[in-house]
C-alpha atoms as a PDB file:
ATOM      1  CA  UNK A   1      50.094  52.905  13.682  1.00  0.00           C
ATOM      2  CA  UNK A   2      50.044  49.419  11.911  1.00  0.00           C
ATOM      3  CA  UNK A   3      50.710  48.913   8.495  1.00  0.00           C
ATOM      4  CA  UNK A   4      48.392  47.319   5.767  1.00  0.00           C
ATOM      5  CA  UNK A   5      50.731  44.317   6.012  1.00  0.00           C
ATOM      6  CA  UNK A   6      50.703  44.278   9.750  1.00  0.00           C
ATOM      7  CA  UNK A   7      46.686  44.519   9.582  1.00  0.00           C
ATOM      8  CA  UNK A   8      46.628  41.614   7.078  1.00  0.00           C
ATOM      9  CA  UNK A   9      48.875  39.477   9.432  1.00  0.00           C
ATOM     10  CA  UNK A  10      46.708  39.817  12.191  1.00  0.00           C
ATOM     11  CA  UNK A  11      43.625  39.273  10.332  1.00  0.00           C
ATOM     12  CA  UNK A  12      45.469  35.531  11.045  1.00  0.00           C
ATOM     13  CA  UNK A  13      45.406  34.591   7.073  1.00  0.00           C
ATOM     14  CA  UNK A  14      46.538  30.931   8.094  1.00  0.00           C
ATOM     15  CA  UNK A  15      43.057  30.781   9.500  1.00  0.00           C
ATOM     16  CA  UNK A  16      40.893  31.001   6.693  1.00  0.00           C
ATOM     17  CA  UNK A  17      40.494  28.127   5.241  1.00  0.00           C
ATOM     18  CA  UNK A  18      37.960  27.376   8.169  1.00  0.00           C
ATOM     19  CA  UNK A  19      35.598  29.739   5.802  1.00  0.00           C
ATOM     20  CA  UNK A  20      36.264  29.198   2.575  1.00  0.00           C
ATOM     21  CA  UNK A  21      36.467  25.025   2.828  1.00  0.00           C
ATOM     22  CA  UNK A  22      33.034  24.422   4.190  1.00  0.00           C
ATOM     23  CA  UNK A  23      31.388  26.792   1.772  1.00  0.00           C
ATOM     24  CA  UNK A  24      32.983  25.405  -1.132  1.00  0.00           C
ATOM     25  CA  UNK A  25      31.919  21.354   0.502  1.00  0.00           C
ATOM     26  CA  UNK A  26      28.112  22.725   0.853  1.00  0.00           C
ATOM     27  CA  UNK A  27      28.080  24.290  -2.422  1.00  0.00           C
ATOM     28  CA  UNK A  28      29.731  21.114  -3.755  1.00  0.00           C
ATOM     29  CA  UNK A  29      26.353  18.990  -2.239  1.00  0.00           C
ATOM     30  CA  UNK A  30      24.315  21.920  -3.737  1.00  0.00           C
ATOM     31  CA  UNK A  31      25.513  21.125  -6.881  1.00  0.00           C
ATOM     32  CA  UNK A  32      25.638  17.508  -7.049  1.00  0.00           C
ATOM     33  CA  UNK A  33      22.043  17.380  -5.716  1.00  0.00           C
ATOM     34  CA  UNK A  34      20.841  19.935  -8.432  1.00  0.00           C
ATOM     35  CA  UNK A  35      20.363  22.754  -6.116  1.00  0.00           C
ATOM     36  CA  UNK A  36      23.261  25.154  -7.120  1.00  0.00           C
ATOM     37  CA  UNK A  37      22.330  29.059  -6.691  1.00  0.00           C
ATOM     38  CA  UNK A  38      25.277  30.569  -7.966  1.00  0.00           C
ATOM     39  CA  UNK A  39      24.966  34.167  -5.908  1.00  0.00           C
ATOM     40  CA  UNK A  40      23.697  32.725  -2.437  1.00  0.00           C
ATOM     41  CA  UNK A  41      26.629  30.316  -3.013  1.00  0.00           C
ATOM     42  CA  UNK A  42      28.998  34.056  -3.068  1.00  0.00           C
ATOM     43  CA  UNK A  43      27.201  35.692  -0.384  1.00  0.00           C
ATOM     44  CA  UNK A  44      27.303  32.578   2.056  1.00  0.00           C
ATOM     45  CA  UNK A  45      31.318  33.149   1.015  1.00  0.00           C
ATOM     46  CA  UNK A  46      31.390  36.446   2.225  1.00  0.00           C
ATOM     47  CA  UNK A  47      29.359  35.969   5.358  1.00  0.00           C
ATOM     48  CA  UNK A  48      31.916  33.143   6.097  1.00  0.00           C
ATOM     49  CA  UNK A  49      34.689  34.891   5.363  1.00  0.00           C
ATOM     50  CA  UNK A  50      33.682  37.977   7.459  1.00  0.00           C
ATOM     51  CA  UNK A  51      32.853  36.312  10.498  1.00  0.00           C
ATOM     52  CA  UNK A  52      36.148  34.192  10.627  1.00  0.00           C
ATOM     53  CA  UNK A  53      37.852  37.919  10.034  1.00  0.00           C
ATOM     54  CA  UNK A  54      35.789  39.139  12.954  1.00  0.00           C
ATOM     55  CA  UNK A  55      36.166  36.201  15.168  1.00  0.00           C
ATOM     56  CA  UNK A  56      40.575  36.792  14.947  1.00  0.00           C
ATOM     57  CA  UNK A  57      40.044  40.312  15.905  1.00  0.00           C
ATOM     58  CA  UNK A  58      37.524  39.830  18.532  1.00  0.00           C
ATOM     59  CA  UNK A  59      40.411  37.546  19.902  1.00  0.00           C
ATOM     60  CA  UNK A  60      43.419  39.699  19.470  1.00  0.00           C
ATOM     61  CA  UNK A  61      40.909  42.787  21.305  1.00  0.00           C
ATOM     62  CA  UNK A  62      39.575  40.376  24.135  1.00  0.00           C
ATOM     63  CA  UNK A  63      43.194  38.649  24.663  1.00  0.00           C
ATOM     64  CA  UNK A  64      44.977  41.720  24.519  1.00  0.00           C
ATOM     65  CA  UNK A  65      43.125  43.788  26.887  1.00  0.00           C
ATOM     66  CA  UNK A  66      42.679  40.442  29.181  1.00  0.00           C
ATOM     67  CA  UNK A  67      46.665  40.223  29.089  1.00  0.00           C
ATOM     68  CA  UNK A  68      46.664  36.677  28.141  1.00  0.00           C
ATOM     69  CA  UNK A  69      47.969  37.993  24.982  1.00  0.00           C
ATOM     70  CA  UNK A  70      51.772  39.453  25.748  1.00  0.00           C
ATOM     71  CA  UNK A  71      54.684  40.914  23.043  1.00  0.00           C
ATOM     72  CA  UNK A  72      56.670  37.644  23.885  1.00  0.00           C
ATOM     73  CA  UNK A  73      54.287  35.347  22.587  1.00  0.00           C
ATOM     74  CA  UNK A  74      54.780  33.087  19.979  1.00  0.00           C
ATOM     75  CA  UNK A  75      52.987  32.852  16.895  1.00  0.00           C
ATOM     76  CA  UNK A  76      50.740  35.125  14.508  1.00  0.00           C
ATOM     77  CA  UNK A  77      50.892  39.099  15.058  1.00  0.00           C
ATOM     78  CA  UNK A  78      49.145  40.292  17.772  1.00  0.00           C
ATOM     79  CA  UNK A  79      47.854  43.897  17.255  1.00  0.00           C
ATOM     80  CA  UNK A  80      46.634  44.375  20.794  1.00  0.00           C
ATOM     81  CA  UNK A  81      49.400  43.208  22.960  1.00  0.00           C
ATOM     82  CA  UNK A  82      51.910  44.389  20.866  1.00  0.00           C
ATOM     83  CA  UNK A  83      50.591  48.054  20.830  1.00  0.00           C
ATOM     84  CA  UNK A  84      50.585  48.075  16.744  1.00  0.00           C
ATOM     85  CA  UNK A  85      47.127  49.212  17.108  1.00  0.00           C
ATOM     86  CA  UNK A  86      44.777  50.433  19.892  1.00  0.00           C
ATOM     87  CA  UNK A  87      42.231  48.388  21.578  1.00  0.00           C
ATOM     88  CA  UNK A  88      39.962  50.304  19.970  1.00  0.00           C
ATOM     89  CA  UNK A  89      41.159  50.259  16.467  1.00  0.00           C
ATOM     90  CA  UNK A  90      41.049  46.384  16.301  1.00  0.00           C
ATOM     91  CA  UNK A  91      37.511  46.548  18.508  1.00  0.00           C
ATOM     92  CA  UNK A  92      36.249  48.017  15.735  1.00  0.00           C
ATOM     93  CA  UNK A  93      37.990  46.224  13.049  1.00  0.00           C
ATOM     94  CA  UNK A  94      36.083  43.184  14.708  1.00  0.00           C
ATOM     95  CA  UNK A  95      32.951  45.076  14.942  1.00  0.00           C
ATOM     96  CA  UNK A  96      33.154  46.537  10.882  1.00  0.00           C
ATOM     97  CA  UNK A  97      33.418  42.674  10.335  1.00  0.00           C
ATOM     98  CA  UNK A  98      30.640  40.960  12.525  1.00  0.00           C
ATOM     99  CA  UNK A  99      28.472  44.301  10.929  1.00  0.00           C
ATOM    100  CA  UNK A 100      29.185  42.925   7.253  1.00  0.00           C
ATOM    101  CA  UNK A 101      28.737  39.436   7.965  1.00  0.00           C
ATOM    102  CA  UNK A 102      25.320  40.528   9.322  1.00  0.00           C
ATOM    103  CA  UNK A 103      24.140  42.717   6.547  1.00  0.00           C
ATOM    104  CA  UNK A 104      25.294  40.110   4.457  1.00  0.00           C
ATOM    105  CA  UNK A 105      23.297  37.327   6.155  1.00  0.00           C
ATOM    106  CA  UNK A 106      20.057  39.581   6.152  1.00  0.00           C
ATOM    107  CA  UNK A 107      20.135  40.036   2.442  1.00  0.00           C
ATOM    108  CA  UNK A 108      20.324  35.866   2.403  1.00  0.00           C
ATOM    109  CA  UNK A 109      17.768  35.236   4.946  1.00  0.00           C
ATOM    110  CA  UNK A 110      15.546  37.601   2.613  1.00  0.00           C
ATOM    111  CA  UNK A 111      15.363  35.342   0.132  1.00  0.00           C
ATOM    112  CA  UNK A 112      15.598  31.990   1.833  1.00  0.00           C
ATOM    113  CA  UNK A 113      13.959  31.956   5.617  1.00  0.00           C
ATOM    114  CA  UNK A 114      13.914  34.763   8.193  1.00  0.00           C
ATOM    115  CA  UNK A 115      15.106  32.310  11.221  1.00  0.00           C
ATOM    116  CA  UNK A 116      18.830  31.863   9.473  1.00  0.00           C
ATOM    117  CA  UNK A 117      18.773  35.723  11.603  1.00  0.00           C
ATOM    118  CA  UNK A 118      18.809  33.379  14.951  1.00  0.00           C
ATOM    119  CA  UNK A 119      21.897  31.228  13.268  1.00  0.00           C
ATOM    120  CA  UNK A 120      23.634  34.440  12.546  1.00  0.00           C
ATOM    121  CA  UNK A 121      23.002  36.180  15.820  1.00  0.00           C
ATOM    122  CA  UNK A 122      24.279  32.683  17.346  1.00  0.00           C
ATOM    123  CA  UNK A 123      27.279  32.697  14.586  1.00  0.00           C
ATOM    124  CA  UNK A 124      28.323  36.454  15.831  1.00  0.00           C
ATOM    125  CA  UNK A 125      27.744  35.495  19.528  1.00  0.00           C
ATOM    126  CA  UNK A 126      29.786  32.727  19.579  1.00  0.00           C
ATOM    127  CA  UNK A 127      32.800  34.732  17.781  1.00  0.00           C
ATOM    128  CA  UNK A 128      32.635  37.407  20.612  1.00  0.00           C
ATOM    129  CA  UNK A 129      32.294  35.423  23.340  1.00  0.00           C
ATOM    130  CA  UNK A 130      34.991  32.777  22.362  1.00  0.00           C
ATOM    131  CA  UNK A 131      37.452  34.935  24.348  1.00  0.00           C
ATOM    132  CA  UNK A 132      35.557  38.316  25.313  1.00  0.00           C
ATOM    133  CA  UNK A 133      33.170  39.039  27.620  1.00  0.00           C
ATOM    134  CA  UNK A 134      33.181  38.145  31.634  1.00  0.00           C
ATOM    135  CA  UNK A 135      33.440  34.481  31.223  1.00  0.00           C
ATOM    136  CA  UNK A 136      34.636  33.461  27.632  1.00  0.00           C
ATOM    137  CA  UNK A 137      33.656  29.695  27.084  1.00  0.00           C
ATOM    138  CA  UNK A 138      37.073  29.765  24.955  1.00  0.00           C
ATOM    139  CA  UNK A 139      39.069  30.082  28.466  1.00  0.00           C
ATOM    140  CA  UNK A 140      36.664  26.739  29.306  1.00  0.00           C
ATOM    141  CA  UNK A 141      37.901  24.147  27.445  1.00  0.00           C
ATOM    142  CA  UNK A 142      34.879  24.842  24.850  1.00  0.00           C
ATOM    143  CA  UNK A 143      36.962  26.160  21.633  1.00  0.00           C
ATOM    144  CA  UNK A 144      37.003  23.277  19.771  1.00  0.00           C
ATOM    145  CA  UNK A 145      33.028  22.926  20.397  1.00  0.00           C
ATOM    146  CA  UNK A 146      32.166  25.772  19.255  1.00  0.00           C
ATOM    147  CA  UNK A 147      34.689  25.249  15.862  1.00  0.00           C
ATOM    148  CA  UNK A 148      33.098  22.386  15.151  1.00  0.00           C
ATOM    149  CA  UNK A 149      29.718  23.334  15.591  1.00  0.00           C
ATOM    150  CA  UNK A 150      29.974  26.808  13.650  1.00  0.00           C
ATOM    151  CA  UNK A 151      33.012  26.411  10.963  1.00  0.00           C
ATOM    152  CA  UNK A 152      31.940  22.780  10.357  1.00  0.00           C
ATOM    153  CA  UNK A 153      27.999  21.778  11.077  1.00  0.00           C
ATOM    154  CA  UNK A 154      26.606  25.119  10.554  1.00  0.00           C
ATOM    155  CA  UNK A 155      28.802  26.718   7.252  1.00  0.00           C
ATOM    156  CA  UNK A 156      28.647  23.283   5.342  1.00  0.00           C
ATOM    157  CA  UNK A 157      24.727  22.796   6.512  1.00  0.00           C
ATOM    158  CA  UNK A 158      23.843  26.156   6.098  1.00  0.00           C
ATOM    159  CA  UNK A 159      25.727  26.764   2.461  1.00  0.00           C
ATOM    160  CA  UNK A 160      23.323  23.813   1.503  1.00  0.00           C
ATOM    161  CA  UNK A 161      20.199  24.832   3.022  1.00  0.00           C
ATOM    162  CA  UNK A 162      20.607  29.146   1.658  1.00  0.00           C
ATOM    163  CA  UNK A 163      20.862  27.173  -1.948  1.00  0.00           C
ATOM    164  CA  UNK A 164      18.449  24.284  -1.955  1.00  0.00           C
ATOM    165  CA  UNK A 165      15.923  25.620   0.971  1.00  0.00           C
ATOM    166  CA  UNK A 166      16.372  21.779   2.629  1.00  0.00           C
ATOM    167  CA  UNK A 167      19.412  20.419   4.624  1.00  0.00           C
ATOM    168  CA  UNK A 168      20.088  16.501   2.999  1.00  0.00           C
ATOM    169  CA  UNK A 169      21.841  13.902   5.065  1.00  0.00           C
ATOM    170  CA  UNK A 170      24.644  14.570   3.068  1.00  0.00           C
ATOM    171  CA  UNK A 171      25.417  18.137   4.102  1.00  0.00           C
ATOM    172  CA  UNK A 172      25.151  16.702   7.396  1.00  0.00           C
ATOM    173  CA  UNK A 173      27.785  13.379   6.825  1.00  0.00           C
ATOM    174  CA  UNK A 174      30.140  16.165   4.902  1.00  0.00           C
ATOM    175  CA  UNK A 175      30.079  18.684   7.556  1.00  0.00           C
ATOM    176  CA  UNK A 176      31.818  16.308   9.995  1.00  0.00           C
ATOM    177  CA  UNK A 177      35.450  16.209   8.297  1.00  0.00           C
ATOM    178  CA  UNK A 178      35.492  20.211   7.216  1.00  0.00           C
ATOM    179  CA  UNK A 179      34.483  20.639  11.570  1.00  0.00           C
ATOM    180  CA  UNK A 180      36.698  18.283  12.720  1.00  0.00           C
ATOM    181  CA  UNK A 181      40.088  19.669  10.213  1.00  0.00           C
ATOM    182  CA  UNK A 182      38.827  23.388  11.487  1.00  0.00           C
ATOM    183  CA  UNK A 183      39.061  21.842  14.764  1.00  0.00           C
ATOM    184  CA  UNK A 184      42.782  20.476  14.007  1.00  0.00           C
ATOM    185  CA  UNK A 185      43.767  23.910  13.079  1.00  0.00           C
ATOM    186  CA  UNK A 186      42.914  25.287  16.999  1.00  0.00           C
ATOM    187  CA  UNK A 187      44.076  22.334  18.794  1.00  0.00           C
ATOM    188  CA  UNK A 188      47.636  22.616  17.184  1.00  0.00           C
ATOM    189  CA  UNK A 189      47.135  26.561  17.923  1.00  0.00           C
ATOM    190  CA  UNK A 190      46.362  25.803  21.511  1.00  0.00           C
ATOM    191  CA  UNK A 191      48.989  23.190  21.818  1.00  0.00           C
ATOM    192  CA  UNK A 192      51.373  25.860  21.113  1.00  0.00           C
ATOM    193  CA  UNK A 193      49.845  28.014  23.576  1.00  0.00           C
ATOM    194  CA  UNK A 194      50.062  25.712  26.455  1.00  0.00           C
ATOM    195  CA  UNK A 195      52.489  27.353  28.654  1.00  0.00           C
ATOM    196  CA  UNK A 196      51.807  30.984  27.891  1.00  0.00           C
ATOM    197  CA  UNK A 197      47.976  29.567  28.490  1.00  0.00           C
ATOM    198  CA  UNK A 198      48.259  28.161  31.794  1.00  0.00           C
ATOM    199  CA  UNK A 199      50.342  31.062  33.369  1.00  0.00           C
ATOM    200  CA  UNK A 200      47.558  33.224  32.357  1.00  0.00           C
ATOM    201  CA  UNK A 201      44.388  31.485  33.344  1.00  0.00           C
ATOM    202  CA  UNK A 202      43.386  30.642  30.004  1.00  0.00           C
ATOM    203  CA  UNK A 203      41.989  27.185  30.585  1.00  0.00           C
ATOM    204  CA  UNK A 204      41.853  26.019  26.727  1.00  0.00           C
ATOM    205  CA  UNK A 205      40.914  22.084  26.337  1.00  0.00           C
ATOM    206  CA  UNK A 206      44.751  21.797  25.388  1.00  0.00           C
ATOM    207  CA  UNK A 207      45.820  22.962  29.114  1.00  0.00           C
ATOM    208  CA  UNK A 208      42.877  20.404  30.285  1.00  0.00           C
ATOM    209  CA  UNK A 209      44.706  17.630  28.289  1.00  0.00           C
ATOM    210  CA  UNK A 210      48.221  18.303  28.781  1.00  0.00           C
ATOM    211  CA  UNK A 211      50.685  18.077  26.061  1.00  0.00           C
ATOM    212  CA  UNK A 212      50.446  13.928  25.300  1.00  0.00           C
ATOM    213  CA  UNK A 213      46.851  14.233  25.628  1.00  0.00           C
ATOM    214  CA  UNK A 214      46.754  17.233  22.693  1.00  0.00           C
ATOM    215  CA  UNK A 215      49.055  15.819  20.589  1.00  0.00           C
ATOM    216  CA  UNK A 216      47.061  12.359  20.211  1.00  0.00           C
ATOM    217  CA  UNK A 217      43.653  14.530  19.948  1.00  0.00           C
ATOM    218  CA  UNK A 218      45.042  16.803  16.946  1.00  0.00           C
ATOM    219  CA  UNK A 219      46.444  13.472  15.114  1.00  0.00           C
ATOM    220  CA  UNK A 220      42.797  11.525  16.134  1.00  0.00           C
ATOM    221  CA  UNK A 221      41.195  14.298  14.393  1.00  0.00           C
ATOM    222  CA  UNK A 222      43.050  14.330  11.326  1.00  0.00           C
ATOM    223  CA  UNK A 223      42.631  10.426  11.559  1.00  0.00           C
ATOM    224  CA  UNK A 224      38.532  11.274  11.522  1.00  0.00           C
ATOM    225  CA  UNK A 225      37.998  13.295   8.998  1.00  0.00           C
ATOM    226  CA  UNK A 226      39.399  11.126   6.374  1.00  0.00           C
ATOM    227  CA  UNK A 227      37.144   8.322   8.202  1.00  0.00           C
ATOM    228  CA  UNK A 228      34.061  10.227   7.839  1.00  0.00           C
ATOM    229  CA  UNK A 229      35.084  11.604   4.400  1.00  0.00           C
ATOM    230  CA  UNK A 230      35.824   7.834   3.054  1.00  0.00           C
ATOM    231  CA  UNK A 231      32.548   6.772   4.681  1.00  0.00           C
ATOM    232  CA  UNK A 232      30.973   8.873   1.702  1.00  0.00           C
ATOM    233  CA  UNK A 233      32.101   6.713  -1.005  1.00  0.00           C
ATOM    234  CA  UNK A 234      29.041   4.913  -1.564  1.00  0.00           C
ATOM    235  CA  UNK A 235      27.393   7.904  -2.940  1.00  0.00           C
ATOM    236  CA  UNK A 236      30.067   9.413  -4.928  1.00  0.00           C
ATOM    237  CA  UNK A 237      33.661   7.155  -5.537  1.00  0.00           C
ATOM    238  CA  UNK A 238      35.406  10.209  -6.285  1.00  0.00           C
ATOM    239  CA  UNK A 239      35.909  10.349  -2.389  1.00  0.00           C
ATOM    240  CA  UNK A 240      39.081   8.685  -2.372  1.00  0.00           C
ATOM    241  CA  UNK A 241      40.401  11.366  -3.863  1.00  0.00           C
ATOM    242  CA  UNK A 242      40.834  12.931  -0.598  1.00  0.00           C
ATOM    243  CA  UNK A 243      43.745  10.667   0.098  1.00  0.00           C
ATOM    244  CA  UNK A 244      45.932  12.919  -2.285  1.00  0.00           C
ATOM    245  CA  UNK A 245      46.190  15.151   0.346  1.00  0.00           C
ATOM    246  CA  UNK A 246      47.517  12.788   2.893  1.00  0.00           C
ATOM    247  CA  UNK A 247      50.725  13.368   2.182  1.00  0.00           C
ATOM    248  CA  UNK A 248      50.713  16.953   3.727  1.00  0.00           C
ATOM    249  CA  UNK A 249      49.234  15.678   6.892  1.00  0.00           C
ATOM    250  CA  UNK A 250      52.899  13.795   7.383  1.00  0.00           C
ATOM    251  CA  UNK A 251      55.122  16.995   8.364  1.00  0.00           C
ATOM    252  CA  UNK A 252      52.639  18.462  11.069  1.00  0.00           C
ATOM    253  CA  UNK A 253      52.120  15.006  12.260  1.00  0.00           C
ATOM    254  CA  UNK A 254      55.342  14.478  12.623  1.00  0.00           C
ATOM    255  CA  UNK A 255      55.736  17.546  14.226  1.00  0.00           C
ATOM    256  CA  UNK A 256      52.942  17.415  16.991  1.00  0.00           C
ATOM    257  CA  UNK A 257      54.159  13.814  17.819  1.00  0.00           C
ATOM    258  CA  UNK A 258      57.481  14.248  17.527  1.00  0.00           C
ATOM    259  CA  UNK A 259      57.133  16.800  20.467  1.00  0.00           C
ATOM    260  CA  UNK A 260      57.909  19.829  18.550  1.00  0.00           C
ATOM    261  CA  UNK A 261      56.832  23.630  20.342  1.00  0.00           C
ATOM    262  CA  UNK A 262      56.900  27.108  19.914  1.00  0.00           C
ATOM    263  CA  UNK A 263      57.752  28.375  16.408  1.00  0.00           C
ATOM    264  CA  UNK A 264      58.262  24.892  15.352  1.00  0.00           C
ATOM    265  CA  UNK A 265      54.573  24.409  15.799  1.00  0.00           C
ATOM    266  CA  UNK A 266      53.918  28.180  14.127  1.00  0.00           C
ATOM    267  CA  UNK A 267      54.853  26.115  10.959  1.00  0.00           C
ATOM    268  CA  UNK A 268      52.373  23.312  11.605  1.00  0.00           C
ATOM    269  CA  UNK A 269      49.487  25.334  11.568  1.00  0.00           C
ATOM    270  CA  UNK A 270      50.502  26.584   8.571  1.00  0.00           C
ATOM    271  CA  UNK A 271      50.743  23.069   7.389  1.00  0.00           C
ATOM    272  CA  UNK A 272      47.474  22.400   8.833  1.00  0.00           C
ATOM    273  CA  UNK A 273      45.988  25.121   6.992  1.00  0.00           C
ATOM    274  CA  UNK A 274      47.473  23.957   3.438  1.00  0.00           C
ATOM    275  CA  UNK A 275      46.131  20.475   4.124  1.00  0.00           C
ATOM    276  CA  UNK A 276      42.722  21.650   4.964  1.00  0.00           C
ATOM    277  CA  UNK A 277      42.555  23.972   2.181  1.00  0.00           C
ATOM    278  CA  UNK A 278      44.174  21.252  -0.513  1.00  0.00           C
ATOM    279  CA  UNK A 279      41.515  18.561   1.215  1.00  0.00           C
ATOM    280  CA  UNK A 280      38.339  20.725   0.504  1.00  0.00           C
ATOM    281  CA  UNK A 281      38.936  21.112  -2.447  1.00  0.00           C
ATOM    282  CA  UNK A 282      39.642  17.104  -3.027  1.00  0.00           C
ATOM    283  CA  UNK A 283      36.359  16.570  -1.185  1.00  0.00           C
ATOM    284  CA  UNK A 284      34.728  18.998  -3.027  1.00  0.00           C
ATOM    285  CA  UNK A 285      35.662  17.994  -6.636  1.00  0.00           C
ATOM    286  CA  UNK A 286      34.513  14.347  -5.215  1.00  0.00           C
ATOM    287  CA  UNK A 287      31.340  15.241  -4.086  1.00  0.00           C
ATOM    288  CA  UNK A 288      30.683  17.150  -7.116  1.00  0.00           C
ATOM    289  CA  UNK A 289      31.143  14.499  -8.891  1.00  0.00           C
ATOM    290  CA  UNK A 290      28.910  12.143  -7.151  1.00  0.00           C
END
């Protein structure tokens, strides 16, 4: 039976500052564009947060019961593979989750427009199906897609829209860095994954790329989002701001490029995560103030 601490760990806290960053950028536009609703602005938190927490133990169920996931692997605790939990225990840990997130959404498409159901039935889908089902899309090379399209466009978008009832270009221009950081935090996941990955099938767009390929991707996208981020400063200059966070991009750069694996790269994400987190809120307190 797993502990509370062994539950927590693979809940994958390194992970959730994909949630919690683009709600706090969206609420940040919300604000600076008059539009702030204080409780939607909670409740899209908790939605976020729930489906991220469903998404890693969708994963751990789908990749443990697929074998993809084994004891030996490196990296965060898996509850599946490492028999710490049933399959069923952590199926329904991931169902409890996707549930909340849902009945959570409902009470937020109540009060703002009944077709945010379709986003969150998409939201849910794309969580399960990232590694379950007959043909995951995750075991396609489509990960990073669906990242970018759900923890970036769609949680920095939609945080706006639940708050203001319209979606302004600049919930659209913001959502770009927080997808393409939540995207860093896979591809440096995946990287590390590459030869446990390939022995098992699991065609992830890092085993498409190879190694050199990955490792110039995750820096590219680091590379982007302070591009797109900067590219802001004409409606708020507070957005250089974002550049005191460069400095922890240095370490896992150094890292991925310096040809680093395994555990090594076990501390990168964790990097990756503290950057992301400590860049939200740069970009946040910028837009804020624009």
């Amino acid at each position: 039976m797993a502990t509370v601490s062994e539950w927590v760990a693979g809940m994958r806290p390194r992970t959730l500052p994909n949630s919690i960053v683009p709600v706090a950028v969206g609420t940040a536009v919300a604000v600076a564009l008059d539009g702030f609703v204080w409780w939607k602005a909670l409740l899209a938190l908790v939605v976020s947060l729930a489906l991220q927490m469903g998404v890693n133990f969708a994963n751990d169920y789908s990749d443990g019961v697929k074998g993809t996931d084994t004891p030996e692997r490196t990296g965060p605790t898996r509850l599946t593979a490492t028999g710490l939990a049933t399959p069923q225990q952590v199926l329904g840990a991931a169902l409890v989750s996707f549930v909340f997130a849902a009945l959570v959404g409902l009470a937020l498409a109540a009060t703002t427009s009944w077709w945010l159901l379709l986003v969150g039935a998409a939201a849910i889908a794309a969580g399960w199906y990232y590694t379950g089902g007959r043909s995951p899309y995750g075991y396609r090379g489509l990960g990073e897609v669906s990242v970018f399209v759900f923890f970036g466009v769609v949680a920095v978008v939609g945080t706006v829209f639940v708050q203001m009832g319209t979606a302004p270009w600049q919930a659209w221009v913001a959502s770009v860095p927080v997808g393409l950081l939540s995207c860093s935090v896979l591809v440096i996941n995946n990287l590390r994954d590459i030869p446990t990955d390939r022995e098992t099938g699991k065609i992830t767009l890092a085993v498409r790329l190879g190694e050199t390929g990955t490792r110039r991707l995750y820096t590219g996208m680091l590379a982007g989002a302070y591009a797109v981020a900067l590219a802001m400063t004409p409606w708020s200059w507070w957005v250089p701001l974002v550049l005191l966070s460069a400095p922890l991009a240095v370490r896992p750069v150094r890292r991925v490029l310096g040809g680093q694996v395994g555990r090594d790269l076990v501390l990168g994400l964790g990097e990756t995560g503290k950057l992301q987190m400590v860049f939200g809120i740069l970009f946040s307190v910028a837009l804020l103030l624009g």
